[in-house]
N, C-alpha and C. Protein backbone atom coordinates (compact mmCIF):
# COMPACT_ATOMS: atom_id res chain seq x y z
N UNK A 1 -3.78 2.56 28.00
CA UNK A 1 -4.16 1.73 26.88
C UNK A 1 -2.99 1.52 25.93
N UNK A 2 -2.58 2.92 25.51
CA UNK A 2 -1.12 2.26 24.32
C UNK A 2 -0.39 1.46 24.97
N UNK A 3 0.15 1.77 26.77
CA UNK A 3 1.15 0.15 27.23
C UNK A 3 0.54 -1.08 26.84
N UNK A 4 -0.79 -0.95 27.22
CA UNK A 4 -1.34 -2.74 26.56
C UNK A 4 -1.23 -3.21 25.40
N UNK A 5 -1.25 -2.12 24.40
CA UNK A 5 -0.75 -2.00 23.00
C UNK A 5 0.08 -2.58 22.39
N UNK A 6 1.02 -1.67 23.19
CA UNK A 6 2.79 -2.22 22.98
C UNK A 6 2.82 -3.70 23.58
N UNK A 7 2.13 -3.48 24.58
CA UNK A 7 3.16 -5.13 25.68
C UNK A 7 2.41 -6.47 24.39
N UNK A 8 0.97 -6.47 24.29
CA UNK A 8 -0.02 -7.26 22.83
C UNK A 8 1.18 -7.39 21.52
N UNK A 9 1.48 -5.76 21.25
CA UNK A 9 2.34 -6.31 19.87
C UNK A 9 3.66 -7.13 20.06
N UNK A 10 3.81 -6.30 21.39
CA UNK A 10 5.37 -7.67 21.64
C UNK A 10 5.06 -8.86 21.41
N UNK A 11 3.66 -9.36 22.27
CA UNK A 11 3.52 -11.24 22.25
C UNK A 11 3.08 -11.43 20.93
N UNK A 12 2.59 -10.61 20.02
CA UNK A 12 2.44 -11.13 18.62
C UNK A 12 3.31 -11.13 17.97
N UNK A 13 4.26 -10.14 18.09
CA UNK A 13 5.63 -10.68 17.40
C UNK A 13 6.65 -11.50 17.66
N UNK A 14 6.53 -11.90 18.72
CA UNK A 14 7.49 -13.33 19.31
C UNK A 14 6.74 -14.76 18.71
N UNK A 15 5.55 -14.55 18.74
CA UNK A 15 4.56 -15.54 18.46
C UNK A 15 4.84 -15.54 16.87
N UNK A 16 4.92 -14.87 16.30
CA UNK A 16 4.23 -14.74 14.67
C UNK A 16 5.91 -15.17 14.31
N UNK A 17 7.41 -14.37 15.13
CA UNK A 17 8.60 -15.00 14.40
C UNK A 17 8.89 -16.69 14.88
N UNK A 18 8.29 -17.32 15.80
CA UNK A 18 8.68 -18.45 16.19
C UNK A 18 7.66 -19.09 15.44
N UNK A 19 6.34 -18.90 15.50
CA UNK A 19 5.75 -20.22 14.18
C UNK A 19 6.23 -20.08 12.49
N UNK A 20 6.86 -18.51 12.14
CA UNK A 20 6.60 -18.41 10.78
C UNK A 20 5.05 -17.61 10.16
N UNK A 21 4.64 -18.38 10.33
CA UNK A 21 3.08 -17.56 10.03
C UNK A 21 1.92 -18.36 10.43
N UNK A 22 1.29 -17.42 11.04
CA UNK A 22 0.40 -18.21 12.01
C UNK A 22 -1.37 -17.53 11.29
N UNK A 23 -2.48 -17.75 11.25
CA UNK A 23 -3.30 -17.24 10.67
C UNK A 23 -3.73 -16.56 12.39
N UNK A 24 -5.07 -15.34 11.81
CA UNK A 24 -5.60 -14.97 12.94
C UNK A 24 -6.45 -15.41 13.77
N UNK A 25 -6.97 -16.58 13.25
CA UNK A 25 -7.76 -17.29 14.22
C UNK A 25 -7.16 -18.15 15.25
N UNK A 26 -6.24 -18.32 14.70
CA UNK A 26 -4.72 -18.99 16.06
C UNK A 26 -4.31 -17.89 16.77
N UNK A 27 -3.95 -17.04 16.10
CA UNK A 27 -3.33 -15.95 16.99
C UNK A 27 -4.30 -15.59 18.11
N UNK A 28 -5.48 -15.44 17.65
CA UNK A 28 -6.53 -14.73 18.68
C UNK A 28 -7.01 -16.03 19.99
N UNK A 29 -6.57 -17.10 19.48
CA UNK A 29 -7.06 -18.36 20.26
C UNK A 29 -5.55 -18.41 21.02
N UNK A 30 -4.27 -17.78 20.92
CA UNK A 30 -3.24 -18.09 21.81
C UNK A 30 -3.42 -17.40 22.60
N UNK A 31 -3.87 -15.77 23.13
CA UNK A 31 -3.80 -14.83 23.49
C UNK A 31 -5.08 -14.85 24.30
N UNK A 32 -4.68 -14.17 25.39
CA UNK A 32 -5.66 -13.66 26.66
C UNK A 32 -6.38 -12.34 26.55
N UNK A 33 -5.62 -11.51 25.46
CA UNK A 33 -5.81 -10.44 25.26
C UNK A 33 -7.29 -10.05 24.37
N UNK A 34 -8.09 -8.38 24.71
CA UNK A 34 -8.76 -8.68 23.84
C UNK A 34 -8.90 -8.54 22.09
N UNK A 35 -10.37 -8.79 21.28
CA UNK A 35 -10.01 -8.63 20.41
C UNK A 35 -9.72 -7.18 19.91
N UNK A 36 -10.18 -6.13 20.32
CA UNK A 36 -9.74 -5.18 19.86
C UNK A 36 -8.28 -4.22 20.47
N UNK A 37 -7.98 -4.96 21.47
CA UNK A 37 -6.37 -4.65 21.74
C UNK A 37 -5.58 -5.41 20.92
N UNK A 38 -5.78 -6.50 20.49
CA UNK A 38 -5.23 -7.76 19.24
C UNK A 38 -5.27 -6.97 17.91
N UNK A 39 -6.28 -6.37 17.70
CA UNK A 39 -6.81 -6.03 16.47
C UNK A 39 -5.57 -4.23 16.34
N UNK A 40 -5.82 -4.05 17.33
CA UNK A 40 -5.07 -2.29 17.59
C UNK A 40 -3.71 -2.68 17.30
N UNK A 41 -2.81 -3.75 17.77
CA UNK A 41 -1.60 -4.49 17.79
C UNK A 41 -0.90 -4.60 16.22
N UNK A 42 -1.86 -5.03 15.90
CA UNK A 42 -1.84 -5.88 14.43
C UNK A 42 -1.87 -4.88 13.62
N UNK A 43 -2.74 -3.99 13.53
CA UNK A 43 -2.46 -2.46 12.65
C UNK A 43 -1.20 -1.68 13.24
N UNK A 44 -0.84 -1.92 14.58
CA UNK A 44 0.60 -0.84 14.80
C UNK A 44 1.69 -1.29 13.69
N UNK A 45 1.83 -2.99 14.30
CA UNK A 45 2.75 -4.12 13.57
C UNK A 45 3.16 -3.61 12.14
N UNK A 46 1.63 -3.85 11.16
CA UNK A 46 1.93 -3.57 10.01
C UNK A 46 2.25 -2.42 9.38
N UNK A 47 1.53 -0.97 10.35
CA UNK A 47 2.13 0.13 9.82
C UNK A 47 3.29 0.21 9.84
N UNK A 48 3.97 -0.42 11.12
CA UNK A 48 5.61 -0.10 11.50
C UNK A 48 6.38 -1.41 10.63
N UNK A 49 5.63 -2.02 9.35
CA UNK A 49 6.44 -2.58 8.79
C UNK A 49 7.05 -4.17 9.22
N UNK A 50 6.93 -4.32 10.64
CA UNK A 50 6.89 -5.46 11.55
C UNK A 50 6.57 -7.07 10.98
N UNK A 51 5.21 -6.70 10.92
CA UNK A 51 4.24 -7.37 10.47
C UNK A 51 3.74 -7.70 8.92
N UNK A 52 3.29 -8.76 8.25
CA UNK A 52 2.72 -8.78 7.36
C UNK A 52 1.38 -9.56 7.66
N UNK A 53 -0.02 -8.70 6.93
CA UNK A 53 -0.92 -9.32 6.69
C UNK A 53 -1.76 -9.94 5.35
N UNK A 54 -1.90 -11.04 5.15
CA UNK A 54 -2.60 -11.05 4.18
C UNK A 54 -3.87 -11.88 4.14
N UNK A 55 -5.11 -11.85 3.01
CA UNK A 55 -6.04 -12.78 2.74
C UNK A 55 -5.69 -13.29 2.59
N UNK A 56 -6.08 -14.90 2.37
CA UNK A 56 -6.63 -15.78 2.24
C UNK A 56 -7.55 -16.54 1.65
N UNK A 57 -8.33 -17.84 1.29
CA UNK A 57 -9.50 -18.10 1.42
C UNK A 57 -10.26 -18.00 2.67
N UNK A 58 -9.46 -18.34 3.36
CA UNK A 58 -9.99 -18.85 5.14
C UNK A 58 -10.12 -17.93 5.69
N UNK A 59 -10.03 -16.58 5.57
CA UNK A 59 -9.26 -15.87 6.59
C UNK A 59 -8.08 -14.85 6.62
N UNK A 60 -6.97 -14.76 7.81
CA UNK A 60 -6.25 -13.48 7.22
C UNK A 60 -4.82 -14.67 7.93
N UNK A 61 -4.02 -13.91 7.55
CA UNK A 61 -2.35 -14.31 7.54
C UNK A 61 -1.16 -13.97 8.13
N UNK A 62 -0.55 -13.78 9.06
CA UNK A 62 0.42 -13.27 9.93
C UNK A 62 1.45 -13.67 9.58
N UNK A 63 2.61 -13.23 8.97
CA UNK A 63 4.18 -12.89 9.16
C UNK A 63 4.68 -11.95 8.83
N UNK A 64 5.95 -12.54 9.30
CA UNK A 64 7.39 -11.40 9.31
C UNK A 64 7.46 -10.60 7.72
N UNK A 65 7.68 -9.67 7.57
CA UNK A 65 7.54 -9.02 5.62
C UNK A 65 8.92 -10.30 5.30
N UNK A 66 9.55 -10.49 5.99
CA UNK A 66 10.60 -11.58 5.32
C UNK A 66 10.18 -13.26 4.49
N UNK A 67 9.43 -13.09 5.63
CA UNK A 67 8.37 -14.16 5.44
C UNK A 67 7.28 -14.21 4.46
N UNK A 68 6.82 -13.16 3.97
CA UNK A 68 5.66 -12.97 3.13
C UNK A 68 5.74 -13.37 2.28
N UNK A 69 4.47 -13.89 1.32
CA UNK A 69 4.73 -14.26 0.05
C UNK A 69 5.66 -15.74 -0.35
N UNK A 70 6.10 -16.64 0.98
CA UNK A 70 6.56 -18.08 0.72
C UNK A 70 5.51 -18.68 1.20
N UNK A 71 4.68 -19.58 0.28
CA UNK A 71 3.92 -20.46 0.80
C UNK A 71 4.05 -21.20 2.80
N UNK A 72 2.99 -20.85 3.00
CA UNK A 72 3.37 -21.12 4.35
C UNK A 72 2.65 -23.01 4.41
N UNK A 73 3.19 -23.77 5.44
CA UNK A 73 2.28 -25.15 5.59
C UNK A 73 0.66 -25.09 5.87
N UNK A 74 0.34 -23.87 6.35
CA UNK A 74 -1.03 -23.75 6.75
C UNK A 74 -1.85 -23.01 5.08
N UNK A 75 -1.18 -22.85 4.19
CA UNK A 75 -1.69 -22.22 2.76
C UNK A 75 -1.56 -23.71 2.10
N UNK A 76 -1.00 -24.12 2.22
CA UNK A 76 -0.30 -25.41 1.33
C UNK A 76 -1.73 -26.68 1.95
N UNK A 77 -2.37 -26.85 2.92
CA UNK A 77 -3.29 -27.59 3.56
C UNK A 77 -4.29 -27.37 3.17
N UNK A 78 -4.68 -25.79 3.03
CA UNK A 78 -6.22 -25.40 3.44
C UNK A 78 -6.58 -25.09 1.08
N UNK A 79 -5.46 -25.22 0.62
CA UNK A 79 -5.49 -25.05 -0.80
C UNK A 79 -6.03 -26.33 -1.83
N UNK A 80 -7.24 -26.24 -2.66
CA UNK A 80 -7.53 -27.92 -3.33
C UNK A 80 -7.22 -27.55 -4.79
């Protein structure tokens, strides 16, 4: 189970640095994987600093900590 772990957080982090920030309902709709190997991924990510998550209105938020906190195009859309 942790290899599926690891190999999940790899494709979320290739995924999450090539869009910028992707929300989790995309993420979970790119991936074959399930949700709670997705979900196990996503808590390694952020403990190890990797990852950033945040709320939303919609939902939750995926990027790089470099990334965090700049308005992303998908915040800037879903905002009235």
């Amino acid at each position: 189970m942790e290899s599926k772990i690891i190999s999940t957080s790899e494709k979320i982090l290739t995924l999450v640095k090539q869009k910028g920030c992707i929300s989790f309902t995309e993420l979970e709709g790119s991936m074959d994987d399930s949700y709670n190997v997705i979900f196990l991924a996503i808590d390694r990510l952020v403990r190890e600093n990797k990852l950033s998550l945040q709320r939303n209105m919609t939902g939750y938020l995926l990027s790089t900590p470099s990334y965090a906190g700049k308005p992303s195009k998908l915040e800037l859309t879903h905002t009235v």
